[in-house]
C-alpha atoms as a PDB file:
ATOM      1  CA  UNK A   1     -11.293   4.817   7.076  1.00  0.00           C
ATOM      2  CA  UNK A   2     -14.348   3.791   5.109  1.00  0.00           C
ATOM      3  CA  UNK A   3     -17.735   4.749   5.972  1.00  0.00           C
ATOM      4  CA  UNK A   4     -19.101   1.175   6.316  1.00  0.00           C
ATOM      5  CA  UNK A   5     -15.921   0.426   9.293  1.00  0.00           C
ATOM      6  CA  UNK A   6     -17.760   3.076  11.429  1.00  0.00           C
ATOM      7  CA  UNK A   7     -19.340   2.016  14.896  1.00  0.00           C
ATOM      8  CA  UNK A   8     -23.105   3.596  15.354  1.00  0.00           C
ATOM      9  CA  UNK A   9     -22.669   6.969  16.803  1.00  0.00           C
ATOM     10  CA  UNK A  10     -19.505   7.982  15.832  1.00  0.00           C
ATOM     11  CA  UNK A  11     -19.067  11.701  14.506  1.00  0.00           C
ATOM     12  CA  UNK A  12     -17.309  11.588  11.111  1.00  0.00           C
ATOM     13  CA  UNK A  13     -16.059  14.086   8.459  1.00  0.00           C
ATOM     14  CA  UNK A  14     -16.548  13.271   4.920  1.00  0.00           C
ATOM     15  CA  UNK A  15     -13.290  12.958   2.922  1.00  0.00           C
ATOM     16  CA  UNK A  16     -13.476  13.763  -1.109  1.00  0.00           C
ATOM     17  CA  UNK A  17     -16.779  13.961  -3.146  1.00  0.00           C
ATOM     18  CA  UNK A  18     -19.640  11.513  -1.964  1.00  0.00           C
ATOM     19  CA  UNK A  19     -22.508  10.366  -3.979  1.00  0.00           C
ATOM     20  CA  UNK A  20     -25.990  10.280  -2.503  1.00  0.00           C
ATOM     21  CA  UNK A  21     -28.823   7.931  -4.039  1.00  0.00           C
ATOM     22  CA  UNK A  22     -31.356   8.981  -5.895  1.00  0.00           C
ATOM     23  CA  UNK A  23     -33.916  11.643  -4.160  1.00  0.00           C
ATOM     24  CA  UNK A  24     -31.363  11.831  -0.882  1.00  0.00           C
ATOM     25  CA  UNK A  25     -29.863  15.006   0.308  1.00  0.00           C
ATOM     26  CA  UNK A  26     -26.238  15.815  -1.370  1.00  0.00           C
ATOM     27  CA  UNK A  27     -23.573  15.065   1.303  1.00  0.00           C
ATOM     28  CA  UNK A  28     -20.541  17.701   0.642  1.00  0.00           C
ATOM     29  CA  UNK A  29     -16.633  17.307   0.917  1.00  0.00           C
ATOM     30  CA  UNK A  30     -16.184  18.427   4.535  1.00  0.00           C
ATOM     31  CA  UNK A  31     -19.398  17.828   5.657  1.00  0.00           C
ATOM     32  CA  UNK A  32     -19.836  16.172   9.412  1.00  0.00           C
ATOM     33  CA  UNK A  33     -22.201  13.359   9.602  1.00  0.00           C
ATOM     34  CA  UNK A  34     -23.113  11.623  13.276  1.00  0.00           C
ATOM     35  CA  UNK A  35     -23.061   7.325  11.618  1.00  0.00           C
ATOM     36  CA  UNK A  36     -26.032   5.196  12.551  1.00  0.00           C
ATOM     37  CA  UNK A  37     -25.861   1.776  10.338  1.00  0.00           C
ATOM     38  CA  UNK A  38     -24.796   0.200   7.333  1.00  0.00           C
ATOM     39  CA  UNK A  39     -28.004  -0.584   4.861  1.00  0.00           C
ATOM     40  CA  UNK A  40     -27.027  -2.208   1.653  1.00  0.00           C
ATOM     41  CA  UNK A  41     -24.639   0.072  -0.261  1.00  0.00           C
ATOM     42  CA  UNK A  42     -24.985   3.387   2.123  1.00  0.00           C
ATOM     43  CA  UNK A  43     -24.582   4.224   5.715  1.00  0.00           C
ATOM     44  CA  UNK A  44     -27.092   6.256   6.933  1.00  0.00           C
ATOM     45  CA  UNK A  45     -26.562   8.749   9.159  1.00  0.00           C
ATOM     46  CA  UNK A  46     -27.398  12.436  10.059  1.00  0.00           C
ATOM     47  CA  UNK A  47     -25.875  15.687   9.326  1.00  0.00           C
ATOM     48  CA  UNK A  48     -25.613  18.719  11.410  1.00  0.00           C
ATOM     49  CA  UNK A  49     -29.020  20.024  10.940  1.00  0.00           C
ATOM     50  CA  UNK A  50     -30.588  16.831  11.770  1.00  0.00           C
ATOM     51  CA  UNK A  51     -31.039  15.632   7.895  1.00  0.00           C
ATOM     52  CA  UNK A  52     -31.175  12.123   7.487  1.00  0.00           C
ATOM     53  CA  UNK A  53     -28.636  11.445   4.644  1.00  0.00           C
ATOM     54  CA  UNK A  54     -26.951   8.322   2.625  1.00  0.00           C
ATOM     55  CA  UNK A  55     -23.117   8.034   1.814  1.00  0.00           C
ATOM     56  CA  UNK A  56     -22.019   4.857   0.084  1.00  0.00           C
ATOM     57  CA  UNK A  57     -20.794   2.030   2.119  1.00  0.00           C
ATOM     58  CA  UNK A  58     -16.608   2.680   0.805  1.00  0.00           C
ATOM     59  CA  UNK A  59     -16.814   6.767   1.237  1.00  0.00           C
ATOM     60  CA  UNK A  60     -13.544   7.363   2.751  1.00  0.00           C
ATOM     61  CA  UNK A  61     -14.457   9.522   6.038  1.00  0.00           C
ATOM     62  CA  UNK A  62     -12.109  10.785   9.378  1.00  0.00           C
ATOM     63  CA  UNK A  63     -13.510  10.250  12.689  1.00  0.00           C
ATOM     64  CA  UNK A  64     -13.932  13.501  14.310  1.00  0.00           C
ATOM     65  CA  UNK A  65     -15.586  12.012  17.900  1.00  0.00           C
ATOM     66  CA  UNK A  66     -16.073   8.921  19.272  1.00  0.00           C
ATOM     67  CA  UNK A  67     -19.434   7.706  20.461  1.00  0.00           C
ATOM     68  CA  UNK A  68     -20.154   8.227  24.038  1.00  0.00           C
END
């Protein structure tokens, strides 16, 4: 599934190498990110220690919860 078909608050594992813009925290293969909303190219979202980061809109991803 791609990033950008997320719904806001669902729990997803990245899938593959992401790229993060420019001054953004890295997002790593494997890493879980909680989705809040598509801006422009990136989703932003936050990671497990409450970083906001930036994966591009088509990063493939795996939901790992739904929102509640």
């Amino acid at each position: 599934m791609k990033a950008m078909d997320c719904k806001y608050g669902q729990v997803v594992r990245i899938v593959g190498d992401a790229t993060a813009p420019p001054d953004a925290p890295e997002v790593s293969h494997d890493e879980v990110v909680k989705i809040f909303r598509l801006d422009g190219m990136y989703v932003n979202g936050q990671n497990e220690y409450g970083d906001r980061v930036y994966i591009p809109a088509w990063q493939e991803v795996e939901v790992v919860d739904e929102p509640k």
